[in-house]
N, C-alpha and C. Protein backbone atom coordinates (compact mmCIF):
# COMPACT_ATOMS: atom_id res chain seq x y z
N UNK A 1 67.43 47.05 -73.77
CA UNK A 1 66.96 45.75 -73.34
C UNK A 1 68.13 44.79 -73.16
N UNK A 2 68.04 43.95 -72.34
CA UNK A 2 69.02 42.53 -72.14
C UNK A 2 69.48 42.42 -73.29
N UNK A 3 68.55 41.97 -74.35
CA UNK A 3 68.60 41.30 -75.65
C UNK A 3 69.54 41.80 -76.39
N UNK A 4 69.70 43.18 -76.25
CA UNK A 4 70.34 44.15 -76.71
C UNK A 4 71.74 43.79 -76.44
N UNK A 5 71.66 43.77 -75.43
CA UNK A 5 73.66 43.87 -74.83
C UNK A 5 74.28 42.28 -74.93
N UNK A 6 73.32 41.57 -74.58
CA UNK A 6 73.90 40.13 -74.68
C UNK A 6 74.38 39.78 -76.00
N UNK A 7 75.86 39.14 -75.94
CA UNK A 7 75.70 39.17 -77.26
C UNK A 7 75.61 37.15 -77.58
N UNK A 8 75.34 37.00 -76.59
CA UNK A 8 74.81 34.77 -76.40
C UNK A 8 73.28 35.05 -77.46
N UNK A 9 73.04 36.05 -77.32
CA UNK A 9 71.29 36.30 -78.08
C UNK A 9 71.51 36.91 -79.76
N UNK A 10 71.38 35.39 -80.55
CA UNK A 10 71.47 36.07 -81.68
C UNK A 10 70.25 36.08 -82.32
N UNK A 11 68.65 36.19 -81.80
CA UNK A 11 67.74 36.56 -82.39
C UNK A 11 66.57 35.91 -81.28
N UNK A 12 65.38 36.75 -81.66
CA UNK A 12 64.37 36.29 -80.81
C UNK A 12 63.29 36.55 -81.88
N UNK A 13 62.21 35.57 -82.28
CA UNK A 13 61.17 35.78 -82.58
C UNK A 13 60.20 35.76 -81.50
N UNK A 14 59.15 37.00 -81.85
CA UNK A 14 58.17 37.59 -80.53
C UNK A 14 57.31 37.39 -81.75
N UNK A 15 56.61 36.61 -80.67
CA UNK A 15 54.78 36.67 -80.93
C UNK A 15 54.12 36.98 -80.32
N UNK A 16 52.77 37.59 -80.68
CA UNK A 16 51.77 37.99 -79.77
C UNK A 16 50.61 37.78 -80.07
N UNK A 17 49.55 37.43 -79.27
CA UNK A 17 48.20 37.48 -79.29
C UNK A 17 47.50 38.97 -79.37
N UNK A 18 46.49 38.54 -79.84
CA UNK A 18 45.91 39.79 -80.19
C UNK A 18 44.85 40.12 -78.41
N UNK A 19 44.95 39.12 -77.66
CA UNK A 19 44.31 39.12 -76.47
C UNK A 19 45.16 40.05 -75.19
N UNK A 20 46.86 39.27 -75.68
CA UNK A 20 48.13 40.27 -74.87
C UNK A 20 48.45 40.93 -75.25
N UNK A 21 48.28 41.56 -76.44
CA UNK A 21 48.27 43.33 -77.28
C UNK A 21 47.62 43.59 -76.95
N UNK A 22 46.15 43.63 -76.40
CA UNK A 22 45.25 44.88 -75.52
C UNK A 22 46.03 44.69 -74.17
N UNK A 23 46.13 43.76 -73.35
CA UNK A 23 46.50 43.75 -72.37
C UNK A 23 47.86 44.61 -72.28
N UNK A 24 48.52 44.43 -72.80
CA UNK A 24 49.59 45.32 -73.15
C UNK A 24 49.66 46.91 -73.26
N UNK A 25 48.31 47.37 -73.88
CA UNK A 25 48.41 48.50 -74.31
C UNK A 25 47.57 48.94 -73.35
N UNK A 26 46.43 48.02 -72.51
CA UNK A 26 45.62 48.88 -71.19
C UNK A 26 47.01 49.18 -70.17
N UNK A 27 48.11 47.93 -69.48
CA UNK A 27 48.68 48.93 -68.35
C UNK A 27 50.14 49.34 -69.44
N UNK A 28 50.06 49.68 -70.19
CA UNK A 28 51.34 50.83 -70.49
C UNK A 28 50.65 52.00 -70.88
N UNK A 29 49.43 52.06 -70.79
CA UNK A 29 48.68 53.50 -71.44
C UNK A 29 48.37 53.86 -72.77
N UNK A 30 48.64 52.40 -73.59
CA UNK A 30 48.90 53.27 -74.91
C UNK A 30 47.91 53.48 -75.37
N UNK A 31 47.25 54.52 -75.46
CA UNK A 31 46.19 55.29 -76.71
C UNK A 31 46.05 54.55 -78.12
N UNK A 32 44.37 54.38 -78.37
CA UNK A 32 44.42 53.69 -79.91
C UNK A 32 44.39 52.21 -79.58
N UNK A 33 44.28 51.47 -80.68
CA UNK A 33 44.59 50.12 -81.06
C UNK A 33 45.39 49.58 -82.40
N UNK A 34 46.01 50.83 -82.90
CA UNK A 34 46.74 50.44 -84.20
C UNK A 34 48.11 50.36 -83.63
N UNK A 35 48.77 49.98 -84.80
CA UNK A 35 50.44 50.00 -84.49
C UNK A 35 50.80 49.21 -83.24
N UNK A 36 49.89 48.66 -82.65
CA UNK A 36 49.96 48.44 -80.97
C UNK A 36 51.48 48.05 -80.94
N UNK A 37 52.09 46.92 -81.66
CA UNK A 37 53.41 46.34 -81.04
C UNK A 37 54.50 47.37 -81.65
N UNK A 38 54.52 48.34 -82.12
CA UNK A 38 55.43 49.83 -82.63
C UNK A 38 55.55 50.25 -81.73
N UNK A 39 54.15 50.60 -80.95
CA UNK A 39 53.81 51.65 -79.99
C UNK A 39 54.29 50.51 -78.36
N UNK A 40 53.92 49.61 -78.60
CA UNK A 40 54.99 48.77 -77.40
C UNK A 40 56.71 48.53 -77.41
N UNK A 41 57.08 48.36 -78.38
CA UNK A 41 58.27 47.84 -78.34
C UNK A 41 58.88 49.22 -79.12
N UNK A 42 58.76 49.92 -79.45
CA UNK A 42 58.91 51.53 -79.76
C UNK A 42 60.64 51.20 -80.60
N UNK A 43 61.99 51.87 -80.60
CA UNK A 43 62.87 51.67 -80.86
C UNK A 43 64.02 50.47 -80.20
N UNK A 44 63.05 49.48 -79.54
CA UNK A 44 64.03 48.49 -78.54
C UNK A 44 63.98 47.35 -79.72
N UNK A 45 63.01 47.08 -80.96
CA UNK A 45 63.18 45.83 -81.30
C UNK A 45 62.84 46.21 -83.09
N UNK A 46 63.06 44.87 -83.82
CA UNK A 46 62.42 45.36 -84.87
C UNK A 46 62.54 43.91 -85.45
N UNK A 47 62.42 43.87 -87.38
CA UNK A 47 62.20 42.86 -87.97
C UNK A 47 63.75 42.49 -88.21
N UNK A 48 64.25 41.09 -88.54
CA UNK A 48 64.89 41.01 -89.22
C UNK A 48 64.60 39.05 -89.74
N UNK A 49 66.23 38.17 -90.19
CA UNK A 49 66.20 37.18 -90.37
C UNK A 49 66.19 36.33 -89.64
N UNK A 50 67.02 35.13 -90.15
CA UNK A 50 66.52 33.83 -88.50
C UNK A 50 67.75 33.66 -88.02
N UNK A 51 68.02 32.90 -87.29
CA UNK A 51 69.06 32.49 -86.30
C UNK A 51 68.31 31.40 -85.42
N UNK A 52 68.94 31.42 -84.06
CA UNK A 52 68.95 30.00 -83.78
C UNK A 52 68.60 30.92 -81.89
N UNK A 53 67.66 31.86 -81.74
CA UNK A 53 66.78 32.11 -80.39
C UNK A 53 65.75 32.56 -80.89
N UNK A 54 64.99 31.25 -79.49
CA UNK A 54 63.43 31.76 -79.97
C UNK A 54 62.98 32.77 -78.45
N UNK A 55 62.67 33.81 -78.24
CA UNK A 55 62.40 34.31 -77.08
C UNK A 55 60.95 34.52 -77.15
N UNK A 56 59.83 33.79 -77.02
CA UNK A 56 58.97 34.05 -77.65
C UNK A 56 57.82 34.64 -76.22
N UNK A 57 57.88 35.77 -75.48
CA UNK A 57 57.09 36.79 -75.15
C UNK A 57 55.77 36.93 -75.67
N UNK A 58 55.22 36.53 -75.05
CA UNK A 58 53.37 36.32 -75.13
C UNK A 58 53.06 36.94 -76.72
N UNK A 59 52.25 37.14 -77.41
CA UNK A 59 53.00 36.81 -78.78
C UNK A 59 52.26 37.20 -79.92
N UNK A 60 52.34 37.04 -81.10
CA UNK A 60 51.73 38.20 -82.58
C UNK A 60 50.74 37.85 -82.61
N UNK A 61 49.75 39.04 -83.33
CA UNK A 61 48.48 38.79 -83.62
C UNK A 61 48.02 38.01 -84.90
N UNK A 62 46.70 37.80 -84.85
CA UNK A 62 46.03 36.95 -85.43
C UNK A 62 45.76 37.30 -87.17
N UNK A 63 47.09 37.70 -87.40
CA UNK A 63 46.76 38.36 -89.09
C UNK A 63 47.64 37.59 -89.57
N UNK A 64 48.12 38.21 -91.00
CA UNK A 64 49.16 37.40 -92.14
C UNK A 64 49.97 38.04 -91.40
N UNK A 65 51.16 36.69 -92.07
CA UNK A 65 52.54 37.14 -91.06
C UNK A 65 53.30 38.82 -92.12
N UNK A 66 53.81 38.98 -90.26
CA UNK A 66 54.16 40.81 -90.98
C UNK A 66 55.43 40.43 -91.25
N UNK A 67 56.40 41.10 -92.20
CA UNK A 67 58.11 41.18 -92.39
C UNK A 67 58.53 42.66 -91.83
N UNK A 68 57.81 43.64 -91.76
CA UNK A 68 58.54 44.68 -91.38
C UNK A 68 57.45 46.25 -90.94
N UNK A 69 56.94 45.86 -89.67
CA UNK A 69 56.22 46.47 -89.23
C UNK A 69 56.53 47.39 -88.00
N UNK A 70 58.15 47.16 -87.29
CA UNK A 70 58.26 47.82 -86.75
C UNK A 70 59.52 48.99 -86.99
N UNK A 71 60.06 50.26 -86.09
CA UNK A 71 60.76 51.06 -86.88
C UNK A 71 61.71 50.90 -87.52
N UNK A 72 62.25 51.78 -88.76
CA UNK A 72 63.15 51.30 -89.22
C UNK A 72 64.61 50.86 -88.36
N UNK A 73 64.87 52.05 -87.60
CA UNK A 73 65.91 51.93 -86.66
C UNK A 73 66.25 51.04 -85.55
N UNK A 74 65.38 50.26 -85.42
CA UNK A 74 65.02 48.87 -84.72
C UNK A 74 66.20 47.64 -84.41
N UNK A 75 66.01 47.37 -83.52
CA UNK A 75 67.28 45.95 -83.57
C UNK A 75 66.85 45.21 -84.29
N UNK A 76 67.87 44.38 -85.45
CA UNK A 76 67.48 43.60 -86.11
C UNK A 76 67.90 42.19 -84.83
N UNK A 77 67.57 42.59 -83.83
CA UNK A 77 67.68 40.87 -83.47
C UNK A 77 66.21 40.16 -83.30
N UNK A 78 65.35 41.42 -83.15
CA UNK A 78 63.72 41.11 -82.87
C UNK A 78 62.91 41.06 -84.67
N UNK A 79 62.61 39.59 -84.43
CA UNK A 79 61.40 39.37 -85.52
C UNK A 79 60.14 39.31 -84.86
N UNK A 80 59.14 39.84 -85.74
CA UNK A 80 57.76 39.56 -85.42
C UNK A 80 57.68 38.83 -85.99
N UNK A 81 56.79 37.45 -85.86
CA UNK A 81 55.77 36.85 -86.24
C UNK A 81 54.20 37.09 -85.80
N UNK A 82 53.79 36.14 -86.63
CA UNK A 82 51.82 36.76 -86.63
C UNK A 82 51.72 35.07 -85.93
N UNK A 83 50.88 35.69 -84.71
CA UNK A 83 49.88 34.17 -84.11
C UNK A 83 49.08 33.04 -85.59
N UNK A 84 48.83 33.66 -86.15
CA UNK A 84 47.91 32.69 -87.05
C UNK A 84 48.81 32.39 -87.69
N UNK A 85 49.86 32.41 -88.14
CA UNK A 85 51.02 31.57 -89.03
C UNK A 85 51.48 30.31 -88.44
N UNK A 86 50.75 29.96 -88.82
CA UNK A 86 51.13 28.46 -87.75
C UNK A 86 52.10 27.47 -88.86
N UNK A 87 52.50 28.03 -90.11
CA UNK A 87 53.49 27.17 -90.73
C UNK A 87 55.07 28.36 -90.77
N UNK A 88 55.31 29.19 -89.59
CA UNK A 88 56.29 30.25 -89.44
C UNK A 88 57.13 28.99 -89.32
N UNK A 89 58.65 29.70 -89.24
CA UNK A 89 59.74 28.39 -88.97
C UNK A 89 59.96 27.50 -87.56
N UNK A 90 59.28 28.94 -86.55
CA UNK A 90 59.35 27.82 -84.92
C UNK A 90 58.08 26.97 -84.64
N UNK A 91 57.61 26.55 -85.59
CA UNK A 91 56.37 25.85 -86.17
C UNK A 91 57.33 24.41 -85.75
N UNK A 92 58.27 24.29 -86.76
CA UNK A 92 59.36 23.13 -86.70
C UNK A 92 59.74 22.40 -86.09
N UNK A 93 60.25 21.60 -85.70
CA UNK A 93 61.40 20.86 -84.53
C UNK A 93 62.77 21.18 -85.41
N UNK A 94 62.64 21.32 -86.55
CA UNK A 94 63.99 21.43 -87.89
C UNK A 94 64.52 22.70 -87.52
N UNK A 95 63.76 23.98 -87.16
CA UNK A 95 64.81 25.28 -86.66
C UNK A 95 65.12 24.83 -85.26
N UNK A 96 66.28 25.40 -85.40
CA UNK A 96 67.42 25.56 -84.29
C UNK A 96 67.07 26.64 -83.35
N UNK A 97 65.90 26.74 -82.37
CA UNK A 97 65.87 27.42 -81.25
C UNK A 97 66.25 26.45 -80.21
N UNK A 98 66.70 27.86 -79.32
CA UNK A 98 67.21 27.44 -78.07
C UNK A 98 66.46 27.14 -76.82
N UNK A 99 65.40 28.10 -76.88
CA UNK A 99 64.39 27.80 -75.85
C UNK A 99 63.21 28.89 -76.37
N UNK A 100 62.07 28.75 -75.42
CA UNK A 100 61.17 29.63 -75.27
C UNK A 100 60.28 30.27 -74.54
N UNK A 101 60.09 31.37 -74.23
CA UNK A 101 59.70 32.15 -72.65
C UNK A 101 58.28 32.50 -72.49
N UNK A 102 57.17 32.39 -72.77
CA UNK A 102 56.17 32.79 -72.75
C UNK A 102 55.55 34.03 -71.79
N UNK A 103 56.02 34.55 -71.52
CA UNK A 103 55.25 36.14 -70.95
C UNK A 103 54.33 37.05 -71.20
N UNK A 104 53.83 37.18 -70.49
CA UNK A 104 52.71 36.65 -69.78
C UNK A 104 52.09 35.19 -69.95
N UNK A 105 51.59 34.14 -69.37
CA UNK A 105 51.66 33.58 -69.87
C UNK A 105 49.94 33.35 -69.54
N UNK A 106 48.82 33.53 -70.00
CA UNK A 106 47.54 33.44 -69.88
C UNK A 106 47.12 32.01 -68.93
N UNK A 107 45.99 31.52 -68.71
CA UNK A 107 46.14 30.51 -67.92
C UNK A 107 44.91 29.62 -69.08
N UNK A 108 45.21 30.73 -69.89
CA UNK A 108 44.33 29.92 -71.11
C UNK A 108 45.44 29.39 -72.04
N UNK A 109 46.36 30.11 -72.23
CA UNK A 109 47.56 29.82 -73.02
C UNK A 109 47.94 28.13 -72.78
N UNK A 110 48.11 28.43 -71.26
CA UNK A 110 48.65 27.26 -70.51
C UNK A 110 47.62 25.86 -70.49
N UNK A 111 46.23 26.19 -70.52
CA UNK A 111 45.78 25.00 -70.46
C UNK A 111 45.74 24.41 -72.19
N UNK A 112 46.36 25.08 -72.63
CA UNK A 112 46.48 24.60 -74.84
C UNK A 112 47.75 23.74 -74.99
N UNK A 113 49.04 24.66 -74.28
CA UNK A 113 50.08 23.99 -74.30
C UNK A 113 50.02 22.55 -73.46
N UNK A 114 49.30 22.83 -71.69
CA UNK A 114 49.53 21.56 -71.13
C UNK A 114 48.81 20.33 -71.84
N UNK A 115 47.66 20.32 -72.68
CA UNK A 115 47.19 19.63 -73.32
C UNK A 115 47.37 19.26 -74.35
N UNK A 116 48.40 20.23 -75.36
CA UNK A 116 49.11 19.68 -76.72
C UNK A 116 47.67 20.12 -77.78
N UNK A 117 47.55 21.08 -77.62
CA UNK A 117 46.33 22.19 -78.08
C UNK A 117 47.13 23.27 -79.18
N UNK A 118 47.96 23.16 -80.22
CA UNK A 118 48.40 23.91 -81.01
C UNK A 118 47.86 24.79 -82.21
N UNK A 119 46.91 25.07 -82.04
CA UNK A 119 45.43 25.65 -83.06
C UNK A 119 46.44 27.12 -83.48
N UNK A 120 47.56 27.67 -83.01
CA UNK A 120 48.08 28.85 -83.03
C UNK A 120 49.52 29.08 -83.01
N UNK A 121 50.43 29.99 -83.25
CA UNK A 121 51.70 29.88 -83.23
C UNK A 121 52.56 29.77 -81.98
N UNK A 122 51.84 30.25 -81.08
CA UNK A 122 51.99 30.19 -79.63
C UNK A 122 52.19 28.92 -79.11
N UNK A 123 51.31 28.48 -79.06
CA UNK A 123 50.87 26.83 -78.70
C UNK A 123 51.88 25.72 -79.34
N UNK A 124 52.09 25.78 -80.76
CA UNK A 124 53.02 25.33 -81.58
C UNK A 124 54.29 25.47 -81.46
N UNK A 125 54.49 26.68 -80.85
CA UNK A 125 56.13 26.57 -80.74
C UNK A 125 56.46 25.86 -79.35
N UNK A 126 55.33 26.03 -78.85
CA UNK A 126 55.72 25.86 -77.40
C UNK A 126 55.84 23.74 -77.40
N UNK A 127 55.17 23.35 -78.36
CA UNK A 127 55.02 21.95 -78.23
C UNK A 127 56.00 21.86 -78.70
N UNK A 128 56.54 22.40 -79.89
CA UNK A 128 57.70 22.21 -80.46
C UNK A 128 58.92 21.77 -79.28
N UNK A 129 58.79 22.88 -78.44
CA UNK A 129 60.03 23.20 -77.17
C UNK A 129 59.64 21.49 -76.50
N UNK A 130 58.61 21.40 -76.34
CA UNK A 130 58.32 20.42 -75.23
C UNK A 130 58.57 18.92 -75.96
N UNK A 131 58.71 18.78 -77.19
CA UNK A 131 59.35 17.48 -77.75
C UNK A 131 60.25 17.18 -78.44
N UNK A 132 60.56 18.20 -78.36
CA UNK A 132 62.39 18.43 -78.91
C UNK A 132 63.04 18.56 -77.74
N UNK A 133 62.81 18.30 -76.23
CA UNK A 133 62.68 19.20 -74.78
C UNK A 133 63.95 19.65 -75.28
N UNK A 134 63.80 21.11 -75.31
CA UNK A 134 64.09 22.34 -75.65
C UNK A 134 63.28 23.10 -74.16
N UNK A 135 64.42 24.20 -73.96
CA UNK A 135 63.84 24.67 -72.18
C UNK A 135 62.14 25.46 -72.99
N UNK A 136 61.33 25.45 -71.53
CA UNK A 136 59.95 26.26 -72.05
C UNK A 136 59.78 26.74 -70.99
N UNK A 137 59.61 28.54 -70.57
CA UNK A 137 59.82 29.06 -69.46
C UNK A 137 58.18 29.31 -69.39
N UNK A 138 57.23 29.51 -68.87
CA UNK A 138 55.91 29.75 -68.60
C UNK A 138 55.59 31.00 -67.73
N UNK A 139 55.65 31.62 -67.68
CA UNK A 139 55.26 33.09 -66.28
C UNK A 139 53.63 33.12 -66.58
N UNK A 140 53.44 32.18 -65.87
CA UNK A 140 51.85 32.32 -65.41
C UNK A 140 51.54 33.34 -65.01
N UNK A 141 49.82 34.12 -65.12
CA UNK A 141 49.92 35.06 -64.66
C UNK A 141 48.29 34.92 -64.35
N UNK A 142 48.21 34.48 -63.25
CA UNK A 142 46.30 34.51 -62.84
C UNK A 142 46.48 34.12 -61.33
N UNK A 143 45.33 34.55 -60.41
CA UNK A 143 45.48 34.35 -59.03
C UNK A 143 43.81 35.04 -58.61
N UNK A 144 43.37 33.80 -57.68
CA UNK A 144 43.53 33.11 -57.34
C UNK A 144 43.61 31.55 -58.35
N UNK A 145 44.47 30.42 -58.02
CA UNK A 145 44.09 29.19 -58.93
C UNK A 145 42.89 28.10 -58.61
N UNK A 146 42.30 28.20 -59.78
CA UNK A 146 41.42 26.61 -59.30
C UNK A 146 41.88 25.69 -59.61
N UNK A 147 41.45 24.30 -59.90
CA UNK A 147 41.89 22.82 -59.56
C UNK A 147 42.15 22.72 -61.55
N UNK A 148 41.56 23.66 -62.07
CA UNK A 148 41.83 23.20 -63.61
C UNK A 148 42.96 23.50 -63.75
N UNK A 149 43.26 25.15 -63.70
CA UNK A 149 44.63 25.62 -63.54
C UNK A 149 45.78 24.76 -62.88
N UNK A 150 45.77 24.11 -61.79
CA UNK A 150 46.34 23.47 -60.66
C UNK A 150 47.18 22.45 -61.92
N UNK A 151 45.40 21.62 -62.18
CA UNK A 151 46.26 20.76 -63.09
C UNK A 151 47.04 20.99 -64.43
N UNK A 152 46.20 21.85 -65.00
CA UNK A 152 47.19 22.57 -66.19
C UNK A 152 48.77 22.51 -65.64
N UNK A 153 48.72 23.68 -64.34
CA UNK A 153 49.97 23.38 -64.02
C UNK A 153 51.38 22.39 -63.88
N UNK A 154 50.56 21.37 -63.35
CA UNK A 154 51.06 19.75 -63.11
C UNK A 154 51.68 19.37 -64.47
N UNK A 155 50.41 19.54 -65.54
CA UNK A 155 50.50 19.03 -66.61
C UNK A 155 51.86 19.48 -67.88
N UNK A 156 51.88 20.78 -67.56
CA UNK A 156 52.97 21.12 -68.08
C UNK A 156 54.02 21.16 -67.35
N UNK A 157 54.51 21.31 -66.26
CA UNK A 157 55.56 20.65 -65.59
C UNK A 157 56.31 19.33 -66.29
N UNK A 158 55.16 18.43 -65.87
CA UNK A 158 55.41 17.02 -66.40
C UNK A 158 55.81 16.64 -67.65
N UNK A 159 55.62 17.77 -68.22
CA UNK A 159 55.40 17.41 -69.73
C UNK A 159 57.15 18.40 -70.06
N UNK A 160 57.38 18.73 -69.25
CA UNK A 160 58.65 19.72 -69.55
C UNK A 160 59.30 21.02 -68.87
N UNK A 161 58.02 21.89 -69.05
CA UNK A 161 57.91 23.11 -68.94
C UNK A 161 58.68 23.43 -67.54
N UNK A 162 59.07 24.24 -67.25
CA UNK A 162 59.21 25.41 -66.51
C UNK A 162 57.97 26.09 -66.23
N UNK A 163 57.15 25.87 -64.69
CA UNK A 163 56.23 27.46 -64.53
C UNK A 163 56.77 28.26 -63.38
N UNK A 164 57.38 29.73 -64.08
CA UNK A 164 57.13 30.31 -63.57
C UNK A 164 56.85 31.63 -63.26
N UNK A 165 55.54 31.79 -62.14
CA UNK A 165 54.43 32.60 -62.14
C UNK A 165 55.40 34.03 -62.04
N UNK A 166 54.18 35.01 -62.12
CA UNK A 166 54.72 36.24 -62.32
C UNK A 166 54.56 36.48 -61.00
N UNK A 167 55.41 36.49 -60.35
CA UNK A 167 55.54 37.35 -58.73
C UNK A 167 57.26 38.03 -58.64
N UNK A 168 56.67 39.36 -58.31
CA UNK A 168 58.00 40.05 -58.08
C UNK A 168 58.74 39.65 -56.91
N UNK A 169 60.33 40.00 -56.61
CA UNK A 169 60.61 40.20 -55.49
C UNK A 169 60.73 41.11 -54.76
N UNK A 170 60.65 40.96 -53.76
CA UNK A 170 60.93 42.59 -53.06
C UNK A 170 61.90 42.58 -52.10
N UNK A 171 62.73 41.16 -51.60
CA UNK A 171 63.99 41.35 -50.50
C UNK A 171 65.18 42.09 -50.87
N UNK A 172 65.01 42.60 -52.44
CA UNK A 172 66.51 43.62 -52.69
C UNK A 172 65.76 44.95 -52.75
N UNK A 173 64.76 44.92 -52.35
CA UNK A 173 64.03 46.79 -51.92
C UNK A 173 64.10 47.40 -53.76
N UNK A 174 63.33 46.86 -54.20
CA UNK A 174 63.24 48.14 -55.59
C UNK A 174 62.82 49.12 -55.29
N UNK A 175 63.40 50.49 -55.98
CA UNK A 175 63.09 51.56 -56.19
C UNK A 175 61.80 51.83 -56.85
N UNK A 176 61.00 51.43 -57.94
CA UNK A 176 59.97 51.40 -58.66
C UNK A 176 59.89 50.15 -59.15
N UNK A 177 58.62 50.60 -60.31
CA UNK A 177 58.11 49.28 -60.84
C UNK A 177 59.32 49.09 -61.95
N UNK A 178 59.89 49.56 -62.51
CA UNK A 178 60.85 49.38 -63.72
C UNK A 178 61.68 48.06 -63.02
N UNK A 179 62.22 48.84 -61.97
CA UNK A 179 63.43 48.00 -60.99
C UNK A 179 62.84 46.09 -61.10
N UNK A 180 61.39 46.12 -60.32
CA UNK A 180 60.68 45.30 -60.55
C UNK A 180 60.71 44.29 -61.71
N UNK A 181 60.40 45.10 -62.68
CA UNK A 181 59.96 44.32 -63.65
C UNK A 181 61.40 43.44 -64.56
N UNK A 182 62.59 44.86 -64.04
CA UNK A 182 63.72 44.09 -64.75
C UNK A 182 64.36 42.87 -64.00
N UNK A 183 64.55 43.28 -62.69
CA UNK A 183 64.71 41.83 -62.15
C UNK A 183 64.30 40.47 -62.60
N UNK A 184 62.91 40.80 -62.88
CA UNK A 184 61.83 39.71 -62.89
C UNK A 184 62.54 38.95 -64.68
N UNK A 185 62.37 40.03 -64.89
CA UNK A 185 63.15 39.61 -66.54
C UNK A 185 64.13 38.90 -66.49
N UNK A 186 65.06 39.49 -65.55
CA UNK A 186 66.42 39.12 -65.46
C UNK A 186 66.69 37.69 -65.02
N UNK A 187 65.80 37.53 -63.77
CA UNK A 187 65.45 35.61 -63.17
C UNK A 187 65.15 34.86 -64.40
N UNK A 188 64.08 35.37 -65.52
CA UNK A 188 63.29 34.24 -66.34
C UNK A 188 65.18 34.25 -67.22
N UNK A 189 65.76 34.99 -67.75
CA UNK A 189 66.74 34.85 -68.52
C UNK A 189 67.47 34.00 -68.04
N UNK A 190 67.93 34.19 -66.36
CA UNK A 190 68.82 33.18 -66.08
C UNK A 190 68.25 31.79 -66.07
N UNK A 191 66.98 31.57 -66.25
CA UNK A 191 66.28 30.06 -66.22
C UNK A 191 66.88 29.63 -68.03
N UNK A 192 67.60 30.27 -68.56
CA UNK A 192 67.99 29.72 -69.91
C UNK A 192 69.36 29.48 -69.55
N UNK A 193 70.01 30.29 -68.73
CA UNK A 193 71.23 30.23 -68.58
C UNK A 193 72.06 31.62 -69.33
N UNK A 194 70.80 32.24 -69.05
CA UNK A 194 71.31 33.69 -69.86
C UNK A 194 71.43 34.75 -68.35
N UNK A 195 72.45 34.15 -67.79
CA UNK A 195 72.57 35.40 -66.37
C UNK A 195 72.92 36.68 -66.77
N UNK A 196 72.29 37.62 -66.32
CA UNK A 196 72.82 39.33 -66.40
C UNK A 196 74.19 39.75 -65.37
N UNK A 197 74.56 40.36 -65.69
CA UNK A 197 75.35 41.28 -64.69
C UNK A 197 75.10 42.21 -63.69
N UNK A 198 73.50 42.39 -64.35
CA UNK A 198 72.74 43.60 -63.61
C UNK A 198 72.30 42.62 -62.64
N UNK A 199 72.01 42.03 -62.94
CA UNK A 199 70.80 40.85 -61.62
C UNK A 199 71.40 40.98 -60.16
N UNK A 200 70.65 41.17 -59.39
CA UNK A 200 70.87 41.19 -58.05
C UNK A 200 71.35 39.69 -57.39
N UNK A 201 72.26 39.68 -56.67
CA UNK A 201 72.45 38.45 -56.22
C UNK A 201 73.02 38.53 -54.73
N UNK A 202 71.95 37.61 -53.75
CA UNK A 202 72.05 37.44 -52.56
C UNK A 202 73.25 37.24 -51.77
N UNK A 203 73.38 38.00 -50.70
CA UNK A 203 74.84 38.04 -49.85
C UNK A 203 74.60 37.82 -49.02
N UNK A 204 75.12 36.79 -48.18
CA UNK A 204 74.63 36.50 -46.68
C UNK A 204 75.49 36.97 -45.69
């Protein structure tokens, strides 16, 4: 992963919903409903302490917060947190994150944050970002939009945020969906100012 090689990234807490852990596990195939974020994030991430990045990727489920649920052999730059911990440390304006990315970003997610709706850890960190303005990246992900969404949209704009939606590109011709998806990764990173090397960049 990016996260991996960069070395500007000295930690990311990932949260997840227990709504984007199925979603997660219907298009990667994964069999079952246990272990789900093991069986997602497999040997790319794991538990460790804090630091000062929040990368927070659509995000932990709705239990007590876990300390060490994924493999042992794991990067210690990835912490889990649990959605229902809503007193975790990016709860705060007092921790030192840098920003936060929301991926996928539900259009339910979005109408909590644009409204200052923090019932969850998700929501909370994200207000956190938005009044400390601290960057808040959004990758919407619903189509077609109605006028609620629209304004959700507006609303978090205004309020700070960064949206942006999940649409691939296709003018550098990917090979597959991987190609796809890393690009796509690779754009939301540089919206922190975390440019890759890998990233494709336009030649006229």
């Amino acid at each position: 992963m990016a996260v991996e090689r960069d070395v500007r990234v000295q930690h990311v807490n990932f949260i997840a919903s227990d709504s984007g852990l199925r979603v997660l596990a219907e298009e990667l195939g994964i069999q079952g409903r246990s272990n789900l974020l093991r069986q997602i994030l497999g040997a790319e991430s794991g538990s460790s302490t804090r630091s000062n990045k929040t990368g927070s990727n659509k995000k932990s489920s709705n239990k007590s917060p876990r300390i060490s649920t994924l493999p042992p052999n794991s990067s210690s730059k990835i912490e889990e947190q649990a959605n229902a911990d809503i007193g975790a440390n990016v709860a705060s304006g007092s921790y030192p994150a840098d920003a936060m990315i929301v991926l996928p970003c539900s259009v339910g997610t979005l109408a909590r944050i644009a409204n200052g709706i923090a019932s969850h850890l998700i929501e909370r960190a994200a207000d956190v970002c938005l009044k400390e303005k601290r960057p808040l990246v959004l990758c919407v992900r619903e189509t077609p939009l109605n006028k609620i969404h629209i304004r959700n949209l507006y609303r978090a704009a205004d309020a700070g945020a960064t949206v942006f939606p999940l649409i691939p590109a296709y003018y550098y011709r990917p090979a597959s969906l991987d190609d796809m998806a890393r690009e796509f990764a690779y754009r939301v990173l540089a919206q922190l100012g975390l440019t890759q090397p890998d990233a494709f960049q336009w030649k006229s």
